[in-house]
C-alpha atoms as a PDB file:
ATOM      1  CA  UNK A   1     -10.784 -18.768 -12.987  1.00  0.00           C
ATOM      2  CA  UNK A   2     -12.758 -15.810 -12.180  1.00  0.00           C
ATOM      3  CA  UNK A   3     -11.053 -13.212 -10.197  1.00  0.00           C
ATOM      4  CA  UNK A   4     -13.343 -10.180  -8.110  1.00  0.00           C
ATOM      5  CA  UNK A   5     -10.546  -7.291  -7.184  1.00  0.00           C
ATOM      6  CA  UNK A   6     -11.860  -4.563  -4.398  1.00  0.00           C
ATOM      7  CA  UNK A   7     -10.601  -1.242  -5.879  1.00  0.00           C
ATOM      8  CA  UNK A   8      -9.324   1.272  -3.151  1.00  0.00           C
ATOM      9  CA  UNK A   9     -10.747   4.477  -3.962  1.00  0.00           C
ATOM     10  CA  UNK A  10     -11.922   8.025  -2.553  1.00  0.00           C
ATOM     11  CA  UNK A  11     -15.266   7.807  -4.027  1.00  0.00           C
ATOM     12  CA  UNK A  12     -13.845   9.863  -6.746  1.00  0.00           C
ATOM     13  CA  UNK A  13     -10.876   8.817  -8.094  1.00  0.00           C
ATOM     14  CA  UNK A  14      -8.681   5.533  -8.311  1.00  0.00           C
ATOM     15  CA  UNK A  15      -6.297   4.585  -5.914  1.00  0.00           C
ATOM     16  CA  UNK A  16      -2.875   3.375  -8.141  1.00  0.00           C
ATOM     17  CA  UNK A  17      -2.921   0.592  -5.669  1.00  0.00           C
ATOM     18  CA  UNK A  18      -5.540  -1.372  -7.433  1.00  0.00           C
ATOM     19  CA  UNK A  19      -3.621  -0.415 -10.889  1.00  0.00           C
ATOM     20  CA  UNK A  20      -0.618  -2.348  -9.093  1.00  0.00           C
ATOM     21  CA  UNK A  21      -3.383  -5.261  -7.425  1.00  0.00           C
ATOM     22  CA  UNK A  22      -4.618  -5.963 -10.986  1.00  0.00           C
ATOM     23  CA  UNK A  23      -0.895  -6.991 -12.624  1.00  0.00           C
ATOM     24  CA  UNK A  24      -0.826  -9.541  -9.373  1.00  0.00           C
ATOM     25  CA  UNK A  25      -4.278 -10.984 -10.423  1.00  0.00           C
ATOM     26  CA  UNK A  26      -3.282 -11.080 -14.142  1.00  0.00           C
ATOM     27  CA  UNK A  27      -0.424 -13.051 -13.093  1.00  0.00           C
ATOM     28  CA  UNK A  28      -2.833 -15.490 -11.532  1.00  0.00           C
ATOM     29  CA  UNK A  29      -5.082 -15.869 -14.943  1.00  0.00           C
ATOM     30  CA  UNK A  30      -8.671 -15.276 -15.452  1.00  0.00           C
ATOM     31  CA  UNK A  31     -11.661 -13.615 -15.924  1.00  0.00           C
ATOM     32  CA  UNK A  32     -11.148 -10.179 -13.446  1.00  0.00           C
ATOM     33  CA  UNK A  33     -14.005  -8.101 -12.255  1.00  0.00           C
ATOM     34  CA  UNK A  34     -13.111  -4.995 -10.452  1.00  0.00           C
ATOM     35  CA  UNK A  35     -15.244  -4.038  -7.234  1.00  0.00           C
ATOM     36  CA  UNK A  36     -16.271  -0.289  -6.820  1.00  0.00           C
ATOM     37  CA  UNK A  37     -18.020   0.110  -3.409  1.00  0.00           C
ATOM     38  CA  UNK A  38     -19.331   3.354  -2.658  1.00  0.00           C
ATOM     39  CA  UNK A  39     -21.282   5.980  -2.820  1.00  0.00           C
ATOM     40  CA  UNK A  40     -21.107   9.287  -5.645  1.00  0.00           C
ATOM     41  CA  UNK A  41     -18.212   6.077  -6.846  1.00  0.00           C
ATOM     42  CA  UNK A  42     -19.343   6.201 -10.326  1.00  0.00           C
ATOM     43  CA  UNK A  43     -16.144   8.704 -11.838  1.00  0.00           C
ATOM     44  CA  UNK A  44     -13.857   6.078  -9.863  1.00  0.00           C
ATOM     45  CA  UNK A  45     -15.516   2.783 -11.658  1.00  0.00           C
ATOM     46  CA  UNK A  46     -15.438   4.680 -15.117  1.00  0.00           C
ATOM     47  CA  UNK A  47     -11.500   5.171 -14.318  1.00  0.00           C
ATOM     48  CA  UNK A  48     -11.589   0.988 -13.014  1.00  0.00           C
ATOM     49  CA  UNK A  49     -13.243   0.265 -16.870  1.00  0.00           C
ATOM     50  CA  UNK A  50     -10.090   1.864 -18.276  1.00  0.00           C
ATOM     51  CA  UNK A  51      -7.914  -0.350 -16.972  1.00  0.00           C
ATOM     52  CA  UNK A  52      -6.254  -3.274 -19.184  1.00  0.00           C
ATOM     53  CA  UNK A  53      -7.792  -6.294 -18.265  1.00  0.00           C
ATOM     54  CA  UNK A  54     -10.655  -6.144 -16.364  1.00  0.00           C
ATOM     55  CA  UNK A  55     -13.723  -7.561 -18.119  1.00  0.00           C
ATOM     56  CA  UNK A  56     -16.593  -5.792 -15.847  1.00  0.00           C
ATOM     57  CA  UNK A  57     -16.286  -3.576 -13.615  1.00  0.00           C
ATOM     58  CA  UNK A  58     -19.305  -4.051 -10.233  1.00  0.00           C
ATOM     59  CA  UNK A  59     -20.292  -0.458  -9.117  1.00  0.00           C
ATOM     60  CA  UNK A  60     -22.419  -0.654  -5.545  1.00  0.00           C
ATOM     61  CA  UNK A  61     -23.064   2.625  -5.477  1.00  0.00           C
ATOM     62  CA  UNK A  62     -24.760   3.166  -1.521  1.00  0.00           C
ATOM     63  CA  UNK A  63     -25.239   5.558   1.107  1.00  0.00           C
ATOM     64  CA  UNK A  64     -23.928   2.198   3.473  1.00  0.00           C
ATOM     65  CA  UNK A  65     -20.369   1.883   1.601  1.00  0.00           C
ATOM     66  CA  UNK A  66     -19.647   5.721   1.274  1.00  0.00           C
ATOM     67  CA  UNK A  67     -17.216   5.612   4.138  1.00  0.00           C
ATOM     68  CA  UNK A  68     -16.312   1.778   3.509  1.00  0.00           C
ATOM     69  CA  UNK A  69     -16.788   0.305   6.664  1.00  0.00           C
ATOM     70  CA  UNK A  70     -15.420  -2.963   7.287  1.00  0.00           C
ATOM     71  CA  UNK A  71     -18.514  -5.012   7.979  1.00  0.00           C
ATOM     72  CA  UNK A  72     -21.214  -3.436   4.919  1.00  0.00           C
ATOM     73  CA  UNK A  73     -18.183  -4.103   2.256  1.00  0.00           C
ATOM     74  CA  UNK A  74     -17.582  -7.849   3.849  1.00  0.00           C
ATOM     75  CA  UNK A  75     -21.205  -8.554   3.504  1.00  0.00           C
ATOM     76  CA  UNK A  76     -21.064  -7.395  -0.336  1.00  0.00           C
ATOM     77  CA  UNK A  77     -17.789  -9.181  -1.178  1.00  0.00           C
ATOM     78  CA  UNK A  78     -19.368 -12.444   0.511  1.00  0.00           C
ATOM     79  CA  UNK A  79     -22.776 -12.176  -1.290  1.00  0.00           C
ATOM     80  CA  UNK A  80     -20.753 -12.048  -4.559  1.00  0.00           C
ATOM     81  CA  UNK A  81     -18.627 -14.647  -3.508  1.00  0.00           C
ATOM     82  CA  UNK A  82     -20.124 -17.639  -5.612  1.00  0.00           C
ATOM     83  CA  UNK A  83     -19.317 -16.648  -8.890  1.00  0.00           C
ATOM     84  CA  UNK A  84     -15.882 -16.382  -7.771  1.00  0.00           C
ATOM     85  CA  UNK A  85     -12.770 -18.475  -7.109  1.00  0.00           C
ATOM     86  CA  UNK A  86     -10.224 -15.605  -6.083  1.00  0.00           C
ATOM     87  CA  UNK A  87     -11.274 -12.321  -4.261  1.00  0.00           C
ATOM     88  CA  UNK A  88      -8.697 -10.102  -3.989  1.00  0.00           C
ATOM     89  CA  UNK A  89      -7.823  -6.590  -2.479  1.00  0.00           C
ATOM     90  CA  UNK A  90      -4.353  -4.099  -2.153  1.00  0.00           C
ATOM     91  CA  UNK A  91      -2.635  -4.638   1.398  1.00  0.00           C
ATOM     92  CA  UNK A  92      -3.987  -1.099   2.595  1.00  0.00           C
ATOM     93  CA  UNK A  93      -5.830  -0.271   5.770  1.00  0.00           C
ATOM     94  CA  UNK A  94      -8.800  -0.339   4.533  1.00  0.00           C
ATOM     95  CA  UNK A  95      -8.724  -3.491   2.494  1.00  0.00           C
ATOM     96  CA  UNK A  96      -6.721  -5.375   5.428  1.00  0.00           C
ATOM     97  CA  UNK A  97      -9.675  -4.835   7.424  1.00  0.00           C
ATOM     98  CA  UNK A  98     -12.209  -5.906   5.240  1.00  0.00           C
ATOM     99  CA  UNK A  99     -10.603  -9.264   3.842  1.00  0.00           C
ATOM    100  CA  UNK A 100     -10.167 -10.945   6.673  1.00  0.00           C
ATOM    101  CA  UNK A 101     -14.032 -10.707   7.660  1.00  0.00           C
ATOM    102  CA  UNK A 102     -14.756 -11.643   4.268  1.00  0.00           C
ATOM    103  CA  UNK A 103     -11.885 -15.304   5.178  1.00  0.00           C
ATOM    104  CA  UNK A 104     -13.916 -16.115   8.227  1.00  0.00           C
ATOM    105  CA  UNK A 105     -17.476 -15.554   6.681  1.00  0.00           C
ATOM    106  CA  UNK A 106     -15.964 -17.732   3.981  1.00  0.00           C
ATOM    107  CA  UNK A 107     -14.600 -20.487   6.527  1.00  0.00           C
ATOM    108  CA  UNK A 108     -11.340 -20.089   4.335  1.00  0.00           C
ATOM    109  CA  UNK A 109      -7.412 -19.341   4.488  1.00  0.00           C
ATOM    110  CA  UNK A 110      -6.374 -15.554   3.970  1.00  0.00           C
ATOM    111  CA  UNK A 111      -2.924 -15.400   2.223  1.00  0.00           C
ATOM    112  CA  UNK A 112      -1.250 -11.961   3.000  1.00  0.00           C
ATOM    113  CA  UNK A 113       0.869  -9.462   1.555  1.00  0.00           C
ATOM    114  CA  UNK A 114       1.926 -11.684  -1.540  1.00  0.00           C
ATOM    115  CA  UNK A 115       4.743 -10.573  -3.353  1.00  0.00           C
ATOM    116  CA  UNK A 116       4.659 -12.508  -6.471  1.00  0.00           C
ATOM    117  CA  UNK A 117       2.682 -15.299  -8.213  1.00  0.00           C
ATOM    118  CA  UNK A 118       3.795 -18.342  -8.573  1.00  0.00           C
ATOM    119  CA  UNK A 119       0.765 -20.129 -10.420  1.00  0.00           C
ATOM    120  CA  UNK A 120      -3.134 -20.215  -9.842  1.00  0.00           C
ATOM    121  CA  UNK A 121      -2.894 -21.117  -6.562  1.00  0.00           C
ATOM    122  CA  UNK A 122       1.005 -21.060  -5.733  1.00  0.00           C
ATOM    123  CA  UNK A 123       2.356 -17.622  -3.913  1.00  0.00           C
ATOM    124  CA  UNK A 124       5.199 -16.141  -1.931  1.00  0.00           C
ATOM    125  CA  UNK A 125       5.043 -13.490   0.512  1.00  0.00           C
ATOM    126  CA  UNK A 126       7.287 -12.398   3.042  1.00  0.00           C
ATOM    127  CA  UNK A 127       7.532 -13.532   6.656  1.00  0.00           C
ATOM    128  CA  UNK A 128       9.935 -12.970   9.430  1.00  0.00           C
ATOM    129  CA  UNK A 129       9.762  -8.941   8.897  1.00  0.00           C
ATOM    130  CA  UNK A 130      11.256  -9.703   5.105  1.00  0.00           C
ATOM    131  CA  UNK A 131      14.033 -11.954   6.061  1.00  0.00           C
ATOM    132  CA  UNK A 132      12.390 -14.723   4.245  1.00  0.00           C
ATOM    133  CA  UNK A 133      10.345 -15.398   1.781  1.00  0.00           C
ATOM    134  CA  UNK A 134       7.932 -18.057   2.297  1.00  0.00           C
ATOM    135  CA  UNK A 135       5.842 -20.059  -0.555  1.00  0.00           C
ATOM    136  CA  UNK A 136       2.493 -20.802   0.060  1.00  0.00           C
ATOM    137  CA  UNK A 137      -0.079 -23.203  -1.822  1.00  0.00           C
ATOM    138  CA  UNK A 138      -3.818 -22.696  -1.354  1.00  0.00           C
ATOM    139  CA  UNK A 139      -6.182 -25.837  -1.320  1.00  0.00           C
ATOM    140  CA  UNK A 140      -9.316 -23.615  -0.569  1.00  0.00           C
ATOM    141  CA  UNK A 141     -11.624 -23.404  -3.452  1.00  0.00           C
ATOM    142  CA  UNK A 142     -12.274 -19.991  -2.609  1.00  0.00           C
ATOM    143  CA  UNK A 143      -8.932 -17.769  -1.961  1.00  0.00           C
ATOM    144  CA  UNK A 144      -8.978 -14.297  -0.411  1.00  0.00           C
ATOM    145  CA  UNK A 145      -5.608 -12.877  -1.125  1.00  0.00           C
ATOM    146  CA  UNK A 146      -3.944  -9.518  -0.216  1.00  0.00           C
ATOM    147  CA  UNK A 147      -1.225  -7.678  -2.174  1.00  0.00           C
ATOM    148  CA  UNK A 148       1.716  -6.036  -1.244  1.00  0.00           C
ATOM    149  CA  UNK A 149       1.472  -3.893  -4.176  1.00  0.00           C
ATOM    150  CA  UNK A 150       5.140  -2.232  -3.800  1.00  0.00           C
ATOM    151  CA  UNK A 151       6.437  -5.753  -5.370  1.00  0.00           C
ATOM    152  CA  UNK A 152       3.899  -5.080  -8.250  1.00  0.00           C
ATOM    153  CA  UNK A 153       3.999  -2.392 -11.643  1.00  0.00           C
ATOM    154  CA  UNK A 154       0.683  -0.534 -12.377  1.00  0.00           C
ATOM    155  CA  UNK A 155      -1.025  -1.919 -14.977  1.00  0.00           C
ATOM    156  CA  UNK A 156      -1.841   0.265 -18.066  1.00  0.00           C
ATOM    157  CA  UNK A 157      -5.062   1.868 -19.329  1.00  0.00           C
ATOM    158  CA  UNK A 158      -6.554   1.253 -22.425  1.00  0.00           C
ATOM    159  CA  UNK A 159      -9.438  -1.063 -21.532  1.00  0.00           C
ATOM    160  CA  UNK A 160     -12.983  -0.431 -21.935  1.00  0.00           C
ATOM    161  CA  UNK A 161     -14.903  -3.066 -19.573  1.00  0.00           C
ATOM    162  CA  UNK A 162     -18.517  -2.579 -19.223  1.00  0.00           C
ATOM    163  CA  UNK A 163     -20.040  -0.652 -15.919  1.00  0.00           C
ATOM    164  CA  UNK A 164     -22.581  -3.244 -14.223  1.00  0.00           C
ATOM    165  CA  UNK A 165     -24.580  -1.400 -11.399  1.00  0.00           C
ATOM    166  CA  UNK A 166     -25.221  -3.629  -8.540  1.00  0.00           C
ATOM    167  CA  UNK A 167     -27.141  -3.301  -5.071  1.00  0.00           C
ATOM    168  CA  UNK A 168     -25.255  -3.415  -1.608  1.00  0.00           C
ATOM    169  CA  UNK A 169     -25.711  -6.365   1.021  1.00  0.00           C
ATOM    170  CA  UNK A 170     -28.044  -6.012   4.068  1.00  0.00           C
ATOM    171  CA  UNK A 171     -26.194  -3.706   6.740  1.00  0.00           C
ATOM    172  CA  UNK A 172     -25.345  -6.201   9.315  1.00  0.00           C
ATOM    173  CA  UNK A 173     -26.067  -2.847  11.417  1.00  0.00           C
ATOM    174  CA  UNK A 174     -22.978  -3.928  13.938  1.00  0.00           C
ATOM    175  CA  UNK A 175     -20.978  -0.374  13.048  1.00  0.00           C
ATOM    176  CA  UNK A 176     -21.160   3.033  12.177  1.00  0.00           C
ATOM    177  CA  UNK A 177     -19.703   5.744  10.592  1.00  0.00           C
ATOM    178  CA  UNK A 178     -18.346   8.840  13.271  1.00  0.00           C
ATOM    179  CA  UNK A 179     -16.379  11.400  11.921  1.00  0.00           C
ATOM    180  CA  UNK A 180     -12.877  10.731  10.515  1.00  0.00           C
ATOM    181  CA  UNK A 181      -9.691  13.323  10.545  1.00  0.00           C
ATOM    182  CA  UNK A 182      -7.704  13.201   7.337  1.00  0.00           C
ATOM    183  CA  UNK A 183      -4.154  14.477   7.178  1.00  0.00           C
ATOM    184  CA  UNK A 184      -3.551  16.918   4.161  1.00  0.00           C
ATOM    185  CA  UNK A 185      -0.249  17.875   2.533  1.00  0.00           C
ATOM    186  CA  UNK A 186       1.139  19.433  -0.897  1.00  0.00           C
ATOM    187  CA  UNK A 187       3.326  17.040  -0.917  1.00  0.00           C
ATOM    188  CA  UNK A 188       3.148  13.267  -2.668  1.00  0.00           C
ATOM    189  CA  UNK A 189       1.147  10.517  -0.709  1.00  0.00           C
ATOM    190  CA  UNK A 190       3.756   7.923   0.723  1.00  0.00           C
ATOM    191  CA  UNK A 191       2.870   4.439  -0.770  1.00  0.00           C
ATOM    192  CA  UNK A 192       2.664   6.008  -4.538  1.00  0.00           C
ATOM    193  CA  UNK A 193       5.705   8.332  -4.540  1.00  0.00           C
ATOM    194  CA  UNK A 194       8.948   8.341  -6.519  1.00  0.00           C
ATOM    195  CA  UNK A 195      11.158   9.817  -4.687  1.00  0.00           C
ATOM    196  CA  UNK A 196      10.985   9.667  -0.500  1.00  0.00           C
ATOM    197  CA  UNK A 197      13.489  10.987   2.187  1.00  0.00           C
ATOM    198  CA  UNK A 198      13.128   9.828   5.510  1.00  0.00           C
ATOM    199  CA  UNK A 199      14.918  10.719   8.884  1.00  0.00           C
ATOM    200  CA  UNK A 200      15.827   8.642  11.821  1.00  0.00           C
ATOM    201  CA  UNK A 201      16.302   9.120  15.877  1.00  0.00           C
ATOM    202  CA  UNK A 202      19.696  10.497  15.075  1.00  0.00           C
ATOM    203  CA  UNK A 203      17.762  13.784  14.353  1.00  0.00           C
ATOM    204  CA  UNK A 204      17.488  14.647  17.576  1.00  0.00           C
ATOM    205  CA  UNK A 205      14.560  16.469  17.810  1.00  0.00           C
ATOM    206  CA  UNK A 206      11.055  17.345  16.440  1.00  0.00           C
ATOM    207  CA  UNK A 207      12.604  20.627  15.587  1.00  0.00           C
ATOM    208  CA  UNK A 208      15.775  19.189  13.588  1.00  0.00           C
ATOM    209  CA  UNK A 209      13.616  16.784  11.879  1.00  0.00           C
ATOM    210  CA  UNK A 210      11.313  19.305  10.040  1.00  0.00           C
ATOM    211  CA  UNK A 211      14.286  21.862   9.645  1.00  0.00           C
ATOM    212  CA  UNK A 212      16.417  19.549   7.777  1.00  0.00           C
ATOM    213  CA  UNK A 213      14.415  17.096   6.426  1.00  0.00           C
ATOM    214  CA  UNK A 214      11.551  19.314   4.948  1.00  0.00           C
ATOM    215  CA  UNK A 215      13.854  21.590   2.825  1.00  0.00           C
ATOM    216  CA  UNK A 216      15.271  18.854   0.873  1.00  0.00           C
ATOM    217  CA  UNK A 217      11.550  17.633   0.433  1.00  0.00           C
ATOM    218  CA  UNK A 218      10.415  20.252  -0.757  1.00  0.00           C
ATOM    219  CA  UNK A 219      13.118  20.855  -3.267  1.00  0.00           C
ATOM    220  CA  UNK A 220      13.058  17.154  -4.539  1.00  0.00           C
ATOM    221  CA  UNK A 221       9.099  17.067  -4.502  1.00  0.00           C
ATOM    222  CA  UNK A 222       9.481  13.987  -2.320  1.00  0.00           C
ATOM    223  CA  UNK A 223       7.625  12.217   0.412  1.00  0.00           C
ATOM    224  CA  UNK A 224       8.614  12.128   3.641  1.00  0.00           C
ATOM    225  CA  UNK A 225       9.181   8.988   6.008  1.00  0.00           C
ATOM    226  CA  UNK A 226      10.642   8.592   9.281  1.00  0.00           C
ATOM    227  CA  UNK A 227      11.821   5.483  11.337  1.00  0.00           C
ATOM    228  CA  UNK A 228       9.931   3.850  14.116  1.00  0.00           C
ATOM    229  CA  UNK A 229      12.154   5.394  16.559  1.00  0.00           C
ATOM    230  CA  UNK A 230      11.663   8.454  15.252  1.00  0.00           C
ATOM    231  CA  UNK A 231       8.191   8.325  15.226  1.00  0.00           C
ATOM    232  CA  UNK A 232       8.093   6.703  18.957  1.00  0.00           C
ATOM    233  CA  UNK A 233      10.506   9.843  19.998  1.00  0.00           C
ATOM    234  CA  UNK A 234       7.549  12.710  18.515  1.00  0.00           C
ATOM    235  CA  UNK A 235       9.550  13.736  15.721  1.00  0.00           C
ATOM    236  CA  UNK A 236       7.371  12.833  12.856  1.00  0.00           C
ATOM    237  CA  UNK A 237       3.520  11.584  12.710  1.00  0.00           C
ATOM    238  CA  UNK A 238       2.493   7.851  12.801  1.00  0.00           C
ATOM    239  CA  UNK A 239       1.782   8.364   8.795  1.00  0.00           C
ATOM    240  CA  UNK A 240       5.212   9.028   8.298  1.00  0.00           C
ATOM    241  CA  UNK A 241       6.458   5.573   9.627  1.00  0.00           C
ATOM    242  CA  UNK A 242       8.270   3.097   7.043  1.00  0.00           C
ATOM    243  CA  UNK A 243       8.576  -0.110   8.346  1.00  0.00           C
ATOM    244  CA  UNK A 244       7.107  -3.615   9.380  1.00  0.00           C
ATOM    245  CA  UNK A 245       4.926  -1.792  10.913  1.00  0.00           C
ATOM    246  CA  UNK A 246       4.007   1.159   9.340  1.00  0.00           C
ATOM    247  CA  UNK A 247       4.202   1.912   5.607  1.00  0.00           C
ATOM    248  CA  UNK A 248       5.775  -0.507   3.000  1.00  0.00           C
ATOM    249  CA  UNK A 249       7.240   1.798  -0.119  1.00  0.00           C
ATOM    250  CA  UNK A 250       9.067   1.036  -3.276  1.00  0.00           C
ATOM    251  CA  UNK A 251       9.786   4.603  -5.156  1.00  0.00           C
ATOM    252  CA  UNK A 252      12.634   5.137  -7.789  1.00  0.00           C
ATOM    253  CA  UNK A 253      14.757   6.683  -4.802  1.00  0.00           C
ATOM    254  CA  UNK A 254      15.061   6.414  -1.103  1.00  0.00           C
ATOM    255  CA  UNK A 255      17.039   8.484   1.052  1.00  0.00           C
ATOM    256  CA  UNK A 256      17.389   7.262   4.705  1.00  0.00           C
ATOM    257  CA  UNK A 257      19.043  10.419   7.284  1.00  0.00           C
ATOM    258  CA  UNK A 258      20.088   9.230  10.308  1.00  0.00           C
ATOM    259  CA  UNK A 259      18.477   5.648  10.404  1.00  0.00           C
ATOM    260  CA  UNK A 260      20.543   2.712  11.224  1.00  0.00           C
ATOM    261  CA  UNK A 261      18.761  -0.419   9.002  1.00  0.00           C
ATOM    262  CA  UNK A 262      16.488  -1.870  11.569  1.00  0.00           C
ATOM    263  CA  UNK A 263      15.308  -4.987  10.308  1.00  0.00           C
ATOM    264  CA  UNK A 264      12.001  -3.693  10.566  1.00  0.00           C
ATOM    265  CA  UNK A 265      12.388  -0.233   8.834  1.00  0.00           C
ATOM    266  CA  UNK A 266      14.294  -2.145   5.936  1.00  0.00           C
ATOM    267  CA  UNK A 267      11.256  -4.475   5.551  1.00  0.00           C
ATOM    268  CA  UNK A 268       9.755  -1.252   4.721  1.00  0.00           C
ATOM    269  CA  UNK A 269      11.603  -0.111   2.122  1.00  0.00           C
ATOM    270  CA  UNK A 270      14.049  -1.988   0.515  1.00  0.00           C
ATOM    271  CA  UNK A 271      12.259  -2.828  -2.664  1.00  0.00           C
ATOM    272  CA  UNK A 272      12.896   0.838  -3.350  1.00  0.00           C
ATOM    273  CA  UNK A 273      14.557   1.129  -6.927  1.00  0.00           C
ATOM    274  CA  UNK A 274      17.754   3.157  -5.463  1.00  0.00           C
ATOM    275  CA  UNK A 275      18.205   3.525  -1.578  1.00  0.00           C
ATOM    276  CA  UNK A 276      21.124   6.445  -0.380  1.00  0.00           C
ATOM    277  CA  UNK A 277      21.712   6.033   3.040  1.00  0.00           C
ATOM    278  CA  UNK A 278      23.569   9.576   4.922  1.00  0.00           C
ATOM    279  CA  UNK A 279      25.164   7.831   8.456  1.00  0.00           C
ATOM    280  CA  UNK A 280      27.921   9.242  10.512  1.00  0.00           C
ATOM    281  CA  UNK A 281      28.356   5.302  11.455  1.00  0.00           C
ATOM    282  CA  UNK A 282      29.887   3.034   9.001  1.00  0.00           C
ATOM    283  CA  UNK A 283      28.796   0.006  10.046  1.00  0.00           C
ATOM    284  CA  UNK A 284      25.324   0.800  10.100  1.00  0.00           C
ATOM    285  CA  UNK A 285      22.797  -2.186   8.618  1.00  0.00           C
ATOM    286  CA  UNK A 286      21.318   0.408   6.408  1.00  0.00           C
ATOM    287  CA  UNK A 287      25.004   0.704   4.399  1.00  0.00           C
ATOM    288  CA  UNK A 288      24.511  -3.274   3.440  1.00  0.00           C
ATOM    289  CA  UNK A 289      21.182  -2.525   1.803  1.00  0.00           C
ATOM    290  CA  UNK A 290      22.360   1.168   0.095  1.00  0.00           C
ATOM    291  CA  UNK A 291      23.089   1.834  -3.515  1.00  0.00           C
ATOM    292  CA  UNK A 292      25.153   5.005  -2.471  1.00  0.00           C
ATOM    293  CA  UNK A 293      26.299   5.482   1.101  1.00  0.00           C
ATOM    294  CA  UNK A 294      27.652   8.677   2.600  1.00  0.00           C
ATOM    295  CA  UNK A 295      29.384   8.814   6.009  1.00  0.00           C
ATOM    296  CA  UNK A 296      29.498  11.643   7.872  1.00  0.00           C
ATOM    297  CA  UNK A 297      27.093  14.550  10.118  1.00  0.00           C
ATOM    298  CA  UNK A 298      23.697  14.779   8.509  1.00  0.00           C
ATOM    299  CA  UNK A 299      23.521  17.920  10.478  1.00  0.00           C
ATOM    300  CA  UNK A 300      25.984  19.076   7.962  1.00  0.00           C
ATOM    301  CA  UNK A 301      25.852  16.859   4.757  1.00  0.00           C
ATOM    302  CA  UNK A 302      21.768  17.889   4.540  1.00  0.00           C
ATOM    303  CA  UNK A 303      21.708  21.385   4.707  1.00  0.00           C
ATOM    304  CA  UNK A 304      24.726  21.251   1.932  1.00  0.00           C
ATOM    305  CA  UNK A 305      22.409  19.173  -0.088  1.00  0.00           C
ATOM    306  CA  UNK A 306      19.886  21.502   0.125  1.00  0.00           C
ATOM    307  CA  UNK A 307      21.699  24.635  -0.626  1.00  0.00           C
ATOM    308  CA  UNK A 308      22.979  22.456  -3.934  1.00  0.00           C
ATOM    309  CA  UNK A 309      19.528  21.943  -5.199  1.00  0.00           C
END
């Protein structure tokens, strides 16, 4: 079976999300190619060659992908398409924009978010914002597949696949690139960190949430997440949110302030290795999930826990 994965990248370094997308298409068996679209790409594909597993490694090195829009990167992925049976991609923005163009140029299925491989062409992901699991079979001969790479380890380097330069697709010319506003912060990037603290509505205020959250950040080197609610209220940025409909995480250690277990924030999150949850209500949803639950005033418990570190 041969296997073309679309690397997430920066067009300079190597997202760990296709590290994690590469164990899920090792688990399916076959020949893997690894797809670096971009442009200045080339340090990211020599970082993709590294990687164990991955036979070749595609570099489309263009002007048209440098900023990865959706329809120039379908149009590649589909004119590669014949040679073969699996394409898939890391459940990011990015990537969850471009495979399902590349499904309906195909005329086939998109299975989403899998969480583990079952066989070939046998996979379960979660529906129901994480309540079940569903199993899902695809008859398609081609399969475009996305990952939820938090259910997934990185796989390790030591590989030394060849580079193959290779020309980008005709620019279907329907889109182009504006301007784009990045968020930067010393702190780790959401998805990929180890340790993450996030705070809830019960904060109270955009104020509270930065004066009691961020110290403990900071101290722990952690990321930090917030609710839905929270994020609805103002107190944190939409990058912040955990949840069905934000970000999905799994670091070594969670710490939920203030947030009650919403189904949909616990879809988020609760693949994380160790979860403490700090509620002043003990019958909070979030206490069922929780390796270590403390009951009482966050106002009081998290500036204590900062003043300990």
């Amino acid at each position: 079976m041969a296997i073309l994965l679309l690397a997430e990248h920066d067009n300079a370094t190597l997202s760990d999300q296709t590290a994690k997308t590469l164990t899920a298409a090792t688990r399916i068996g076959g020949d893997i190619t690894i797809l670096v679209a971009g442009s200045g790409a080339k340090a990211a594909a020599d970082e993709a060659a590294k990687l164990s597993g991955v036979s070749k490694v595609l570099l489309a090195d263009d002007a048209l992908l440098a900023n990865q829009l959706a329809e120039p990167l379908a149009a590649l992925i589909v004119s590669l398409a014949s040679g073969y049976d699996v394409m898939i991609a890391p459940a990011t923005a990015s990537a969850k924009n471009v495979m399902p163009r590349v499904a309906a140029l195909l005329d086939v299925a998109q299975i989403s978010e899998i969480t583990d491989v079952v066989s070939g062409d046998t996979f379960k992901r979660p529906i129901y914002a994480g309540n079940a699991i569903q199993t899902v079979q695809a008859t398609d001969a081609k399969k475009v597949i996305t990952v939820r790479t938090a259910s997934f380890a990185a796989a390790t380097t030591g590989g030394s696949a060849s580079v193959e330069n290779i020309a980008a697709a005709a620019n279907p010319g329907v889109s182009s690139f504006v301007s784009d506003a990045l968020a930067s912060s010393d702190r780790p990037e959401l998805t990929s960190a180890t340790i993450i603290i996030s705070g809830g509505r019960a904060l109270g205020s955009f104020g509270k949430f930065r004066e009691l959250i961020l110290p403990v950040a900071d101290k722990l080197g952690a990321a930090v997440g917030a609710s839905r609610a929270a994020v609805d209220a103002g107190y944190a940025p939409n990058d912040w949110q955990v949840g069905q409909t934000g970000k999905v995480v799994a670091p070594q250690l969670y710490i939920a302030c203030g947030i009650s277990g919403a189904i949909q924030h616990l879809a988020g999150m609760k693949d994380s290795k160790v979860i403490v949850a700090i509620n002043k209500d003990d019958e909070a949803p979030i206490f069922q999930v929780a390796d270590y639950g403390l009951v009482g005033d966050l106002f009081d418990i998290l500036p204590a826990f900062e003043k300990a570190l």
